[in-house]
Protein backbone atom coordinates (compact mmCIF):
# COMPACT_ATOMS: atom_id res chain seq x y z
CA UNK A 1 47.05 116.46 -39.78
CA UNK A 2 48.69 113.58 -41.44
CA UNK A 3 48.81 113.87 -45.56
CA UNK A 4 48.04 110.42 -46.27
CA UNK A 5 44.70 108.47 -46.30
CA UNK A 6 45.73 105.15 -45.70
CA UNK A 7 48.94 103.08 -43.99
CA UNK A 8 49.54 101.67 -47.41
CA UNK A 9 49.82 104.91 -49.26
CA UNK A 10 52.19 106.46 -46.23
CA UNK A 11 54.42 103.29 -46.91
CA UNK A 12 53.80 104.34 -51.28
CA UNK A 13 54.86 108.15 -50.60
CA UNK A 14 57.81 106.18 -48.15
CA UNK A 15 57.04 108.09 -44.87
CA UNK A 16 56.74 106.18 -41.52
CA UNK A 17 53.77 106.60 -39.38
CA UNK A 18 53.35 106.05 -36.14
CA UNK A 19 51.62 102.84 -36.38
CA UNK A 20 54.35 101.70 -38.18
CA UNK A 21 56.74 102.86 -35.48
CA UNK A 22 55.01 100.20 -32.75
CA UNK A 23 54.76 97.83 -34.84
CA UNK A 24 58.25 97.68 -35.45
CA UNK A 25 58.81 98.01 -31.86
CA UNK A 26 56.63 95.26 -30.60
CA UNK A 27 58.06 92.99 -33.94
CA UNK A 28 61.93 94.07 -32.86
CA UNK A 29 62.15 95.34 -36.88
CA UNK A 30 63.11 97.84 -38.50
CA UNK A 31 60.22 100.75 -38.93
CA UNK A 32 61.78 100.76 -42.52
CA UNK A 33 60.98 97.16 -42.84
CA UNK A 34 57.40 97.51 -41.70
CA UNK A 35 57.06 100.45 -43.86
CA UNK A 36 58.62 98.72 -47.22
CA UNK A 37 56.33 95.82 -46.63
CA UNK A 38 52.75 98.11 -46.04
CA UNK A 39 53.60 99.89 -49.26
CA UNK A 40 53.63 96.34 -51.23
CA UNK A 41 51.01 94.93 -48.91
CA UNK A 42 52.97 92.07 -47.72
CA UNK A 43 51.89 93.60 -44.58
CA UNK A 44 48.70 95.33 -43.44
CA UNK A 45 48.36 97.19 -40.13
CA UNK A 46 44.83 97.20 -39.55
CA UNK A 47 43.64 100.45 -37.49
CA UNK A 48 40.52 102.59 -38.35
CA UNK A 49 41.37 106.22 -37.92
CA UNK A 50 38.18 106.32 -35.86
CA UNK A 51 39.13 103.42 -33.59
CA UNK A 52 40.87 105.49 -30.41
CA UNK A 53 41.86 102.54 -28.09
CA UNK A 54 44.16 100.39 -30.42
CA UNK A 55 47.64 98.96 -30.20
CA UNK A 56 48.56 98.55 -33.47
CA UNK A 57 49.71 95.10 -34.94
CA UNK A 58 50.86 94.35 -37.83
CA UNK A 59 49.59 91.42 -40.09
CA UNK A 60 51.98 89.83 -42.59
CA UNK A 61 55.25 88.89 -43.81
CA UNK A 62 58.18 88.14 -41.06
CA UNK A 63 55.80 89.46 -38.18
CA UNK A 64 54.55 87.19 -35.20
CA UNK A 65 51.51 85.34 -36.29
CA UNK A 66 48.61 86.59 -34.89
CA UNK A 67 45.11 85.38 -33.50
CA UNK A 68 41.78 86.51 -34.03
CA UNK A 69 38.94 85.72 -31.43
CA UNK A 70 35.34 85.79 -33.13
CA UNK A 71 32.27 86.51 -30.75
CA UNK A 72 28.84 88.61 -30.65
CA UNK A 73 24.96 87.30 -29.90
CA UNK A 74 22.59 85.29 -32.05
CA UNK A 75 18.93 85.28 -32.40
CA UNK A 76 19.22 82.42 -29.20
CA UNK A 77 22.01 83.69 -27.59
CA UNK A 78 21.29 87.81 -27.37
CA UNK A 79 23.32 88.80 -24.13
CA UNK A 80 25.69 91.20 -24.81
CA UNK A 81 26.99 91.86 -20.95
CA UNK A 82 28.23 87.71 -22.07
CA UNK A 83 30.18 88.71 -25.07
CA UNK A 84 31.46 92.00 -22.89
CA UNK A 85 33.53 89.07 -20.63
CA UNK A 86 34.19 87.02 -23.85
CA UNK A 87 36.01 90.48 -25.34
CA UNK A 88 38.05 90.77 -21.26
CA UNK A 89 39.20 87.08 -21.80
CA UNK A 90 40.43 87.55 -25.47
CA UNK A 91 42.47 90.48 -24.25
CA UNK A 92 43.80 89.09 -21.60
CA UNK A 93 45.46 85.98 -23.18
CA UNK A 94 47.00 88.47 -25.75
CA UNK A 95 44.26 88.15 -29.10
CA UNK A 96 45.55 90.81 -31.43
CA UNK A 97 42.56 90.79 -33.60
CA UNK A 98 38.66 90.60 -32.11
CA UNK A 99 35.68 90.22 -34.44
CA UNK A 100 32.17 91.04 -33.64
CA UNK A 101 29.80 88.29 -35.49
CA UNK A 102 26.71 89.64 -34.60
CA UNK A 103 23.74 88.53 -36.25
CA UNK A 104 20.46 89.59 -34.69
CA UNK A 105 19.29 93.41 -33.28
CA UNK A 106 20.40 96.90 -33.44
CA UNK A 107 24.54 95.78 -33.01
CA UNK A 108 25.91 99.40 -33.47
CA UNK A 109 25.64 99.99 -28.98
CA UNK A 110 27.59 96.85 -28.78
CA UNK A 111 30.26 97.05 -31.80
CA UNK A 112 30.75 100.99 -30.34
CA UNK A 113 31.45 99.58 -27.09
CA UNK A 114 33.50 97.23 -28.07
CA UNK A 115 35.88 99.65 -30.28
CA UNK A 116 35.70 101.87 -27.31
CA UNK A 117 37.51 99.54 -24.83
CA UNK A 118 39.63 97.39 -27.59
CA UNK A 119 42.85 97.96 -27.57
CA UNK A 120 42.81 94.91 -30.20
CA UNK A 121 41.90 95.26 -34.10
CA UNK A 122 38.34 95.16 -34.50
CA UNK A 123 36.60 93.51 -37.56
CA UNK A 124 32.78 92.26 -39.08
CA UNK A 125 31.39 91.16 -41.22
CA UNK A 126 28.93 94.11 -43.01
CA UNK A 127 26.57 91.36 -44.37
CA UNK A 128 25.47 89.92 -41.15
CA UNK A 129 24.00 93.45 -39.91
CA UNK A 130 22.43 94.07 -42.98
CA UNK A 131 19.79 91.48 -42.79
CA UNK A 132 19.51 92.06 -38.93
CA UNK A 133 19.74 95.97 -38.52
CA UNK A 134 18.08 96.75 -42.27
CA UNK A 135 14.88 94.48 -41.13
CA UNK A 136 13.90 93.34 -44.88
CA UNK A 137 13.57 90.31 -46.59
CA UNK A 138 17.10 89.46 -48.01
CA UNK A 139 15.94 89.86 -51.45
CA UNK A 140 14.50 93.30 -50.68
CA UNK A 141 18.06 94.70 -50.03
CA UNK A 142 19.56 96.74 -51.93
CA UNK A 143 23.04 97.58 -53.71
CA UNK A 144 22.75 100.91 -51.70
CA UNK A 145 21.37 99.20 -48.49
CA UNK A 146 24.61 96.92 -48.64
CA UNK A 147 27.23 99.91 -49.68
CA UNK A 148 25.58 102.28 -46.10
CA UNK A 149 25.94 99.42 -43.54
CA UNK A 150 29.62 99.06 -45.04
CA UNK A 151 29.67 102.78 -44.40
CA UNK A 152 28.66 102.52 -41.02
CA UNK A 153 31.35 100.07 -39.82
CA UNK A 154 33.88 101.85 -41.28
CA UNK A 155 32.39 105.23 -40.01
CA UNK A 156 32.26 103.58 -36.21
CA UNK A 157 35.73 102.67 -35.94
CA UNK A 158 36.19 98.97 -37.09
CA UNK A 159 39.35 98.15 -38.49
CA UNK A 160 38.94 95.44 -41.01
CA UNK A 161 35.66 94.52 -42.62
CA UNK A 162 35.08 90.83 -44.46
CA UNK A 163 34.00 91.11 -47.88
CA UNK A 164 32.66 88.49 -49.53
CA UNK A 165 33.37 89.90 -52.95
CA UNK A 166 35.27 86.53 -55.01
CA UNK A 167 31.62 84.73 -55.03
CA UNK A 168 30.91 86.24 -58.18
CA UNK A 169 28.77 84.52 -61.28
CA UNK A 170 31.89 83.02 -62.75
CA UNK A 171 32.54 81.10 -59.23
CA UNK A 172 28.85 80.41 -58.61
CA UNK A 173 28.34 78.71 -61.70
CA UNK A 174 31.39 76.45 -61.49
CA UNK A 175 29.98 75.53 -58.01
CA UNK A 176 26.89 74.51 -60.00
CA UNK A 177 28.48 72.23 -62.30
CA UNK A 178 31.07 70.28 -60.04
CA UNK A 179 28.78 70.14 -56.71
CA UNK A 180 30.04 69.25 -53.03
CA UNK A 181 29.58 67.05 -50.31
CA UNK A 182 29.07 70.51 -48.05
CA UNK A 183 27.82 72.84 -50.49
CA UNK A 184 28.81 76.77 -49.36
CA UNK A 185 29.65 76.96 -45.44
CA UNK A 186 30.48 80.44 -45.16
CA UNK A 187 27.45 81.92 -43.77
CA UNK A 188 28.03 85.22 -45.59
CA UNK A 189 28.85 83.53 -48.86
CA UNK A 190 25.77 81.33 -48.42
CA UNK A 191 23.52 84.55 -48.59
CA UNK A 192 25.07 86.65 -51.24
CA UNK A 193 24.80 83.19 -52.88
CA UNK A 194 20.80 83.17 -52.06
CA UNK A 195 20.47 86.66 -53.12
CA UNK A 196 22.22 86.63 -56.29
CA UNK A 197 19.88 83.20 -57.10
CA UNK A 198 16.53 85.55 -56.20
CA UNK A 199 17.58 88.17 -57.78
CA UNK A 200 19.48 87.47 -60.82
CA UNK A 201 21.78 90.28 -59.60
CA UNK A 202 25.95 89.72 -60.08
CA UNK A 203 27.15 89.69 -56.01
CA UNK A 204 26.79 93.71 -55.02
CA UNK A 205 30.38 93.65 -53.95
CA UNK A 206 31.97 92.47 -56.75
CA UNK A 207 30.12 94.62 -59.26
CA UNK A 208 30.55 97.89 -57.30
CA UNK A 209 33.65 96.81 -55.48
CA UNK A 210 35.18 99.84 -56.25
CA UNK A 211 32.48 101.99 -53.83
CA UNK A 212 33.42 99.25 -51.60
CA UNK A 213 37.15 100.24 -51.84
CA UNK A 214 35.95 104.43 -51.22
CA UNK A 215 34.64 103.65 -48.30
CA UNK A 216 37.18 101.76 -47.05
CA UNK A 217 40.03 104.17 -48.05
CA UNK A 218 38.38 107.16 -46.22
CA UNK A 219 38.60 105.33 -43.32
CA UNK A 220 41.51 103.43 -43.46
CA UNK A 221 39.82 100.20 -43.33
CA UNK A 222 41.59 96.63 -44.16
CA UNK A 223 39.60 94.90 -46.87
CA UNK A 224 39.45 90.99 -45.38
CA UNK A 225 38.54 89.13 -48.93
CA UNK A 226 35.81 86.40 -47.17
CA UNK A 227 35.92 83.23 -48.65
CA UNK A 228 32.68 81.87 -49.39
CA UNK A 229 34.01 78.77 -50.84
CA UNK A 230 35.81 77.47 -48.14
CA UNK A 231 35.45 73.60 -47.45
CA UNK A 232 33.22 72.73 -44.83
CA UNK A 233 34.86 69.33 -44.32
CA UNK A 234 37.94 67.69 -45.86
CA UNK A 235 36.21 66.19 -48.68
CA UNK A 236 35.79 69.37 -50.20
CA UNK A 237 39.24 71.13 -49.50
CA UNK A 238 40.98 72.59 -52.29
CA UNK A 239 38.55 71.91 -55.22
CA UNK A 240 37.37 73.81 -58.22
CA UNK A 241 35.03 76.65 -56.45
CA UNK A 242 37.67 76.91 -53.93
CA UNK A 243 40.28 77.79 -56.31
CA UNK A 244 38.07 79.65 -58.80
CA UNK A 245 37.14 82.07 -55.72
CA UNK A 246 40.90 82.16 -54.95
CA UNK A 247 41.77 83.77 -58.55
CA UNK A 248 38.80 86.26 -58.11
CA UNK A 249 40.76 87.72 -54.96
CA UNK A 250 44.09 87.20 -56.42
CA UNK A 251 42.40 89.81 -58.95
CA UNK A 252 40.51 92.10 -56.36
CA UNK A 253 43.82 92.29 -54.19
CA UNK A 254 45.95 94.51 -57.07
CA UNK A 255 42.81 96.40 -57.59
CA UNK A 256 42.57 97.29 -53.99
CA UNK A 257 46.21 97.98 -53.34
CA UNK A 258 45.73 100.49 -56.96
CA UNK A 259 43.18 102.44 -54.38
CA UNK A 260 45.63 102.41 -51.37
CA UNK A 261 43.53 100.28 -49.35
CA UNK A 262 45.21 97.39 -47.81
CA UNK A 263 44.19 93.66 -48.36
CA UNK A 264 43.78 90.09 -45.95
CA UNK A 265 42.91 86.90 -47.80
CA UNK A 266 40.61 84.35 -45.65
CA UNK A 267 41.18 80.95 -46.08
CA UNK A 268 40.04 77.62 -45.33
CA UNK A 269 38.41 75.97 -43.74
CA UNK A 270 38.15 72.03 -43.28
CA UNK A 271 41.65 70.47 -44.84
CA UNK A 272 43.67 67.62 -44.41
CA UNK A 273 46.50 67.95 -42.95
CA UNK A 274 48.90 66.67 -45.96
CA UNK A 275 47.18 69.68 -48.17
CA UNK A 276 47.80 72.72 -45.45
CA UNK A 277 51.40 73.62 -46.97
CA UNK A 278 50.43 73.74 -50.50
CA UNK A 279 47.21 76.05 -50.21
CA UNK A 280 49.13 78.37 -48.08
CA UNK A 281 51.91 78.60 -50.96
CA UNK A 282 49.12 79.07 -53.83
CA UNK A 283 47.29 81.38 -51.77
CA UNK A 284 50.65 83.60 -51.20
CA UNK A 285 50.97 83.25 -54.91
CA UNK A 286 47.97 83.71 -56.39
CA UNK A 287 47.33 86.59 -54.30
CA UNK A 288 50.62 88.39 -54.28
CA UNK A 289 51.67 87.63 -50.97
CA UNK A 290 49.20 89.23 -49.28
CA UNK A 291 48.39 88.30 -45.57
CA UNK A 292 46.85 85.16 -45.23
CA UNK A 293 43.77 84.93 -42.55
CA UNK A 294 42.78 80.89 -42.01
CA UNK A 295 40.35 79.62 -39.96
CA UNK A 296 42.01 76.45 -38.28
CA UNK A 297 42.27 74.35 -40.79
CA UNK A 298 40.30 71.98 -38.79
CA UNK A 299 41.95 68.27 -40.05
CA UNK A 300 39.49 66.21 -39.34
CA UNK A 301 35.75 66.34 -38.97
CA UNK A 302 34.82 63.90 -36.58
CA UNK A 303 35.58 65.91 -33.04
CA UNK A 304 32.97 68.08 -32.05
CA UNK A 305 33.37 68.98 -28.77
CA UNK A 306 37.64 68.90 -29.59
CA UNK A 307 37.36 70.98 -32.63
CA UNK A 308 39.54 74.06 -30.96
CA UNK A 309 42.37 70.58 -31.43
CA UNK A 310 41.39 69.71 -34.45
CA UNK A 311 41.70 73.62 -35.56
CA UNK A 312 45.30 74.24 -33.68
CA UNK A 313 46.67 71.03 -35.25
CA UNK A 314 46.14 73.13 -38.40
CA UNK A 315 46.51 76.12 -37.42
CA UNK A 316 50.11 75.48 -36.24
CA UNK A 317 50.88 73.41 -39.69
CA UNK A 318 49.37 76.38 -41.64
CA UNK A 319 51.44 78.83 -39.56
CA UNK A 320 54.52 77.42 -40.06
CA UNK A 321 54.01 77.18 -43.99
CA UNK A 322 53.16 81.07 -43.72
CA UNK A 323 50.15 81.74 -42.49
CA UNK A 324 49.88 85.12 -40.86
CA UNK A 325 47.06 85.44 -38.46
CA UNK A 326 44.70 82.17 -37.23
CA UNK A 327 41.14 82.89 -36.39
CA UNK A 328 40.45 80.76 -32.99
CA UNK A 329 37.98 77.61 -32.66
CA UNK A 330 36.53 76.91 -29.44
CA UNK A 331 35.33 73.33 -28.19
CA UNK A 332 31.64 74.42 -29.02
CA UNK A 333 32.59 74.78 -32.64
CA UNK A 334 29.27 73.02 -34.58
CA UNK A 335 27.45 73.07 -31.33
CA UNK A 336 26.18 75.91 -29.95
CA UNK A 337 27.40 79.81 -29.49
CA UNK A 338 30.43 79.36 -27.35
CA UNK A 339 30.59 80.53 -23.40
CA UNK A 340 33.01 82.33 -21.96
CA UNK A 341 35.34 79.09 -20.96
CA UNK A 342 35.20 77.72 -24.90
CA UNK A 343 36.59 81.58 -25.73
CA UNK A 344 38.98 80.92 -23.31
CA UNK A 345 39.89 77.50 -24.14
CA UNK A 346 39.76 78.14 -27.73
CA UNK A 347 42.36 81.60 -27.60
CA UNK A 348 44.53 79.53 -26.18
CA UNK A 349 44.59 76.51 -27.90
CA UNK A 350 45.36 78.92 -30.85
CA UNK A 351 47.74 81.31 -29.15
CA UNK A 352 49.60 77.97 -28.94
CA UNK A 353 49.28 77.34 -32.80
CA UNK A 354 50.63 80.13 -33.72
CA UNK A 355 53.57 80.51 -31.21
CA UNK A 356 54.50 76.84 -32.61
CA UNK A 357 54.32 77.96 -36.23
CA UNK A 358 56.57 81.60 -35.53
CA UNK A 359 59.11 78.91 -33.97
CA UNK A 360 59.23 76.93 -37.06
CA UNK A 361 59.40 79.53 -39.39
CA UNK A 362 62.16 81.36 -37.48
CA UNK A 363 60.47 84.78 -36.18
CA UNK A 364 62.99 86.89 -34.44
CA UNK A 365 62.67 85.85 -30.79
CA UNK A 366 59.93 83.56 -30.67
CA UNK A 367 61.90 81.05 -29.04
CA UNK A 368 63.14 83.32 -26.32
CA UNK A 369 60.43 82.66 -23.76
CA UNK A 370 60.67 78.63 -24.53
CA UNK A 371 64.26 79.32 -23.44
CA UNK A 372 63.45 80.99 -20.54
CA UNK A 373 60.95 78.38 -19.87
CA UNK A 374 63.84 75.66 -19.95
CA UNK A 375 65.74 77.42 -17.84
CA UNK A 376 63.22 77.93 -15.26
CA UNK A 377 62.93 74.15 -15.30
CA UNK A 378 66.69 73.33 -15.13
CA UNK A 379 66.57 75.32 -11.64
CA UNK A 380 63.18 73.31 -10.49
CA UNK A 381 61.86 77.04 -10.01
CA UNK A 382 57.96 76.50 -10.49
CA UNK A 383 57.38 80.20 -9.17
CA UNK A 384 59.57 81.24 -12.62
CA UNK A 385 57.72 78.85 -14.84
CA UNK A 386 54.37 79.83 -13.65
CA UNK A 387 55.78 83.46 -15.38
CA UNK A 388 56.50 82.46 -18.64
CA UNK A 389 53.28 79.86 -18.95
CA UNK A 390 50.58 81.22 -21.44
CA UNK A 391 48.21 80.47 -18.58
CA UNK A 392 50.07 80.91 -15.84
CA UNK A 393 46.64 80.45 -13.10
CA UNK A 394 46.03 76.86 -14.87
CA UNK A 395 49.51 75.95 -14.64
CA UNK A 396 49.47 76.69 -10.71
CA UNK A 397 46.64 75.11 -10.31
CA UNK A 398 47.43 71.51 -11.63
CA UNK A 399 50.99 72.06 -9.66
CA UNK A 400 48.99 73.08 -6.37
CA UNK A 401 46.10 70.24 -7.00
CA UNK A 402 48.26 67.92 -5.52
CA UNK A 403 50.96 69.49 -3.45
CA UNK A 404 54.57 67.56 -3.60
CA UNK A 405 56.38 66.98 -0.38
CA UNK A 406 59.08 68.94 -2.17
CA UNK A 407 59.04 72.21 -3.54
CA UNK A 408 61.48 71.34 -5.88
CA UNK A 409 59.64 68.41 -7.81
CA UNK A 410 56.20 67.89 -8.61
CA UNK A 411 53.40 64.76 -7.68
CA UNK A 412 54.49 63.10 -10.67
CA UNK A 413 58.31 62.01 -9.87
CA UNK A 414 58.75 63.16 -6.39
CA UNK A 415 62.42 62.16 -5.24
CA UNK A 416 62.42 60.64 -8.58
CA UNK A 417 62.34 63.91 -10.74
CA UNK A 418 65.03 63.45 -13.99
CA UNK A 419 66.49 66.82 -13.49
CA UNK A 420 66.58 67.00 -10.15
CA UNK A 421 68.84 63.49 -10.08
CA UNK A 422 71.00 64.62 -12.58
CA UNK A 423 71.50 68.77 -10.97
CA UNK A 424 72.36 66.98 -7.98
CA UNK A 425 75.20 64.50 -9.75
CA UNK A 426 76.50 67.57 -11.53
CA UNK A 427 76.60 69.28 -8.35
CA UNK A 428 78.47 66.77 -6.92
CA UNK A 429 76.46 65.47 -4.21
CA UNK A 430 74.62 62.37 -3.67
CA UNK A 431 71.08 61.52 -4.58
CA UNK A 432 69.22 59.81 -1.87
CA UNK A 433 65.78 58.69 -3.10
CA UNK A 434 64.66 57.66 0.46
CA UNK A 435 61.14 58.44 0.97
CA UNK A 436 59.90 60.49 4.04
């Protein structure tokens, strides 16, 4: 029986845990490193004592930068077996983080499902299931309505929960005074913001944020501090109510590492691309270098349809500034509930993001496989590039779509192939370019 509650009071009382021990392996770091890091909460290692199936990963300071895959049904999009395949596709491309967004029926069959077969960290978002599995009014809800559906995520097995908890009276009314083009975004921030307006009531989660933080420590769950302020389009990035919500978590973070429980920030958002570097630095300062969770940042607003680009040309910027773990956007951002295609489409645009930002930011080894990649292509050995592609059956299939005479080139150059002309030079032999 282990004598600690959570990861981050193990790394406190300076004992390892096994978590800790494959993260470190999977991170080639030191398990002292991992553990020095979880007890300051530069790092958090998200994984529910109830949730059976996980791989730990670790989400923070000098690890890999991971990717989160969001999914679940809506009131006109309500089959599960769909999101089953969407959860298959997220775990095959390597998505170290999955989060169930469900937002309509009884979602405990699918979210215990779902923890039963993830091996990846599993998170929600408590305040969508209370209006859908409570059935009341939102202003009929209750303090003690909101604190039990917390319970029951955490009881189930999820690993980290979003908590909208910074939107508090102080943020709401400076939201009042300065306006925005896009008003609140965050759908969970827009209805704390509609209940505390109905009810008069100071946002449940900051005013008995410390129940939240029980619940969470019995579990071991990883507090994800939602950002309800996040800019819904450019014109609104990094303005008062985003910042004002910022210092709220900055606050809530010390008071939830004080209970042991570890900490994510979310982040934007909508943001140009010139103001990516700076939030990430005021977020790691504000908050005490706690991970940092963004969503894109999407850089422009005008590409719906695109907007899984639009997200990984942030994504990668914010990466490489710091950002620890990018939450995907698929093509059908805007649009519509995404299929199973945009999931896969969208993991990968943002597996790609944050490869690109460990490179720039110097991650042990992340530039081993581009190597390997390179060398695959010095030899003209498609077979051996196919390997180290991050979608391998894509990548044969444009190659095979229209077959080269010669193995060793593709339909592009043919005969004509750069490397190919200069191996053979260097070889010394002759290059004939004759056509057959």
């Amino acid at each position: 029986m282990r004598n600690y509650a959570t990861q981050m009071e193990a790394g406190k009382k300076g004992i390892i845990t096994p978590e800790m021990i494959i993260v470190a392996q999977k991170e080639n770091l030191s398990p002292e490193y991992i553990m020095e890091k979880v007890a300051i909460g530069e790092i958090a290692i998200p994984c529910n004592i109830n949730h059976k199936s996980i791989s730990p990963e670790g989400v923070g300071t000098g690890l890999r930068t991971k990717v989160n895959v969001n999914l679940g049904v809506s009131g006109d999009a309500k089959d599960y077996s769909i999101e089953m395949e969407k959860v298959e596709v997220a775990l095959q491309f390597g998505a170290e983080g999955i989060m169930d967004l469900s937002n309509y029926g009884k979602t405990n069959e699918f979210r215990g499902k779902l923890i039963e077969r993830s091996t990846a960290m599993i998170g929600t978002v408590p305040m969508y299931d209370a209006i859908g599995y409570l059935e009341k009014d939102l202003m009929d809800i209750t303090v003690d309505d909101f604190m039990n559906v917390v319970e029951a995520h955490a009881k189930q097995g999820v690993d980290f929960v979003t908590i909208h908890a910074g939107i508090n009276k102080r943020v709401v009314d400076g939201f009042m005074r300065e306006g925005r083009r896009m008003n609140i975004v965050s759908r969970g921030g827009s209805l704390l913001f509609a209940w505390m307006h109905m009810t008069g009531n100071e946002n449940p989660f900051f005013e008995h944020y410390d129940r939240v933080l029980d619940i969470l420590r019995k579990y071991d769950v990883t507090i994800s501090l939602g950002d309800a302020m996040r800019p819904g389009c450019i014109d609104d990035s990094t303005d008062g109510g985003q910042v004002a919500e910022l210092i709220e978590l900055g606050y809530l973070t010390k008071r939830a590492w004080d209970k042991d429980v570890q900490v994510m920030i979310e982040g934007p958002g909508h943001m140009a691309i010139n103001e990516i570097d700076a939030n990430v630095k005021m977020q790691k300062r504000i908050c005490h270098n706690a991970p940092f969770y963004v969503l894109g940042p999407l850089v422009t607003d005008i590409a719906p349809g695109y907007d899984h680009i639009t997200a990984a040309i942030g994504g990668a910027v914010a990466a490489s500034a710091g950002a620890d773990f990018l939450c995907y956007v698929t093509p059908a951002e805007h649009l519509r509930l995404p299929s199973v295609d945009d999931v896969r489409e969208g993991v990968i645009a943002t597996k790609i993001s944050a490869h690109a930002g460990d490179i720039a930011k110097g991650i042990k080894g992340a530039r081993d496989i581009d190597n390997k990649m390179s060398d695959a292509r010095h030899k003209i050995d498609y077979e051996e590039m196919f390997k180290y592609a991050i979608d391998p059956c894509k990548a044969r299939a444009y190659y095979e779509s229209i077959p080269p005479k010669n193995r060793h080139s593709c339909s592009m150059c043919g005969k004509m192939c750069a490397i190919r002309t200069t191996n053979l030079i260097l070889d010394g032999k002759k290059v004939s370019l004759e056509q057959e």
